[in-house]
Protein backbone atom coordinates (compact mmCIF):
# COMPACT_ATOMS: atom_id res chain seq x y z
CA UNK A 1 -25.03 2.84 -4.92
CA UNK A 2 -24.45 -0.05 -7.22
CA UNK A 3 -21.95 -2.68 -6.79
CA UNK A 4 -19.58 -2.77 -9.66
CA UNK A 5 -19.99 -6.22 -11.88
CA UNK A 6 -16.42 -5.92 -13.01
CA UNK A 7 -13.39 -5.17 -11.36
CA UNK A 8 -12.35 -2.55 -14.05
CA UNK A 9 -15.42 -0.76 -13.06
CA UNK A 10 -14.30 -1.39 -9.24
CA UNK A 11 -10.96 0.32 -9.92
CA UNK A 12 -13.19 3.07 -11.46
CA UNK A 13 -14.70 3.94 -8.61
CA UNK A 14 -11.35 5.26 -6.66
CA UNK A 15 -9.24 8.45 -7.14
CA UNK A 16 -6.39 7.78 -9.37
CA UNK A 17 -3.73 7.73 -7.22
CA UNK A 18 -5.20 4.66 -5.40
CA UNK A 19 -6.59 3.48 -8.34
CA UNK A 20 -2.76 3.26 -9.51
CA UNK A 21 -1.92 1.16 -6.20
CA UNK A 22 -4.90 -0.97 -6.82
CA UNK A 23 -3.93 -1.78 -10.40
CA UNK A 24 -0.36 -2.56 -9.15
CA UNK A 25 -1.36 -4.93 -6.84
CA UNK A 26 -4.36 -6.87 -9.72
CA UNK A 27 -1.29 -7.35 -11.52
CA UNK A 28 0.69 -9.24 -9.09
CA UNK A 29 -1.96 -11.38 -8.38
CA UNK A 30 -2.21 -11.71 -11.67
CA UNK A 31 1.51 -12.87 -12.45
CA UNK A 32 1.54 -15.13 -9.32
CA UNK A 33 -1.68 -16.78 -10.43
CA UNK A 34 -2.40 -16.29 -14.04
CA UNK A 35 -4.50 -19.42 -13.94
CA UNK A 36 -6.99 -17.80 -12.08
CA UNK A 37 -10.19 -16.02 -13.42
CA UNK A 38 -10.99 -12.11 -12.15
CA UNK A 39 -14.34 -12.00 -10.66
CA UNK A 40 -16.22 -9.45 -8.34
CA UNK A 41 -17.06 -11.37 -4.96
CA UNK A 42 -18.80 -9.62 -1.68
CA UNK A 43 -18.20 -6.39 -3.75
CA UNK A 44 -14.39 -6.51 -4.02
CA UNK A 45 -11.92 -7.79 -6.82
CA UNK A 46 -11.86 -11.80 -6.20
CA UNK A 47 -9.42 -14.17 -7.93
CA UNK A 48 -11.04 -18.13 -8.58
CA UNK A 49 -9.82 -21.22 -9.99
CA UNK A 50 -12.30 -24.12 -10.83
CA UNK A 51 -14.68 -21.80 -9.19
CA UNK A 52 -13.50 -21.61 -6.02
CA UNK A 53 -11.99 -18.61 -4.44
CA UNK A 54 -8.21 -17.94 -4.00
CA UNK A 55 -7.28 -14.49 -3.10
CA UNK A 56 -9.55 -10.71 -2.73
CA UNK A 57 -8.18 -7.58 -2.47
CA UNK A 58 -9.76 -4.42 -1.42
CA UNK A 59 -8.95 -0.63 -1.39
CA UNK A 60 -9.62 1.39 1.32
CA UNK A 61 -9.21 5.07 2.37
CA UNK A 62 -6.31 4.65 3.65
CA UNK A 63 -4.72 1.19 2.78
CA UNK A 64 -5.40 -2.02 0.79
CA UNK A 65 -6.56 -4.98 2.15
CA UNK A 66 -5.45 -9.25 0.38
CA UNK A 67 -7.59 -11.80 1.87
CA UNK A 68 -7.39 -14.20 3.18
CA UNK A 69 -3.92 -14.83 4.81
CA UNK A 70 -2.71 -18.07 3.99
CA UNK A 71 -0.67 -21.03 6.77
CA UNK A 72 2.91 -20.18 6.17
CA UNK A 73 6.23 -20.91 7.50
CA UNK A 74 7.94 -18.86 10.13
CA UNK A 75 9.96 -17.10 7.76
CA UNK A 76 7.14 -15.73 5.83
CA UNK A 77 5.31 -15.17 8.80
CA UNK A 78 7.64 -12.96 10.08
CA UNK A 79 7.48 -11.29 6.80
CA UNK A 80 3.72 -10.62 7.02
CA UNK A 81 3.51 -9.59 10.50
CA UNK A 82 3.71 -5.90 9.75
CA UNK A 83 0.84 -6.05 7.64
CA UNK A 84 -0.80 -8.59 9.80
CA UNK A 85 -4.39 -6.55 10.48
CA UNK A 86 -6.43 -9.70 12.01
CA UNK A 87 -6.56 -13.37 11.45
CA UNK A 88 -7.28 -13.00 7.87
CA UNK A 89 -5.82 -10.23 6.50
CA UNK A 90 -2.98 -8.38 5.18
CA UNK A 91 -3.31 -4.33 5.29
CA UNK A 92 -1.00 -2.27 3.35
CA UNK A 93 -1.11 1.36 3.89
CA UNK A 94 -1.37 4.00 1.09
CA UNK A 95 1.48 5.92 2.51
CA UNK A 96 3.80 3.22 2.28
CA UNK A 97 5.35 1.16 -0.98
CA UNK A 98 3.34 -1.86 -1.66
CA UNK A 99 5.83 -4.85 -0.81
CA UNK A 100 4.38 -6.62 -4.56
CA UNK A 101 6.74 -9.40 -4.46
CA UNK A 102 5.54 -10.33 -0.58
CA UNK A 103 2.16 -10.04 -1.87
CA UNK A 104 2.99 -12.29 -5.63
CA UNK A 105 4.33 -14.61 -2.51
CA UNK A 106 1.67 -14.65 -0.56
CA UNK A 107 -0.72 -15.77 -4.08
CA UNK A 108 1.14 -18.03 -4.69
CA UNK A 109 0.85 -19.78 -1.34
CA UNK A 110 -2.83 -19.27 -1.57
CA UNK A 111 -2.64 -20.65 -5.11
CA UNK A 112 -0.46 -23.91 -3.94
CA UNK A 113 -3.10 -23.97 -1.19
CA UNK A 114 -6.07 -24.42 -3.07
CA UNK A 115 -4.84 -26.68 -5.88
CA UNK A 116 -4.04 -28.97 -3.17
CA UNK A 117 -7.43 -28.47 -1.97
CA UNK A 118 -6.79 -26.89 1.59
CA UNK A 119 -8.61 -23.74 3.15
């Protein structure tokens, strides 16, 4: 199987009921980072800026996956811990509403992150 070059063509590739997550989730990275140019990176949906990576997402059978997981305060910590599925990553299950504006926050910490040139 081919990778897809594009990410519309990655979205193409799921059923459309998770294809309709997905696309909910591209566009909140997309208003927490509109800066940022939509790429296709290790064979998932990749968001850059100056060519350097900020944020992935994935989908999954049964969740999607936002990579990597940036330093945060407690309070936002505690926020992500739920979806906390290893160092790096956030998991957010199918069955379950999307939390969008946790994951516009957690962009824009990644953003912040990497225009001040950590991770």
């Amino acid at each position: 199987m081919t990778r897809p070059a594009t990410v519309d063509a990655y979205l193409a590739t799921f059923p459309p009921e998770v294809r309709a997550r997905l696309v909910t989730v591209r566009e909140a990275i997309r208003r927490a980072a509109p800066q940022c140019q939509e790429t296709i990176s290790y064979g998932i949906p990749a968001y850059t800026l100056d060519d350097r990576h900020v944020v992935y997402f994935a989908g999954w059978k049964r969740h999607i996956s936002l990579y990597p997981v940036p330093d945060v305060d407690a309070e936002l910590a505690q926020q992500l811990l739920p979806y906390r599925a290893g160092r790096g990553t956030l998991r957010f299950r199918l069955a379950d509403p999307i939390p969008l504006a946790l994951v516009e926050r957690v962009v824009a910490v990644l953003l912040e992150q990497r225009l001040a040139g950590d991770r």
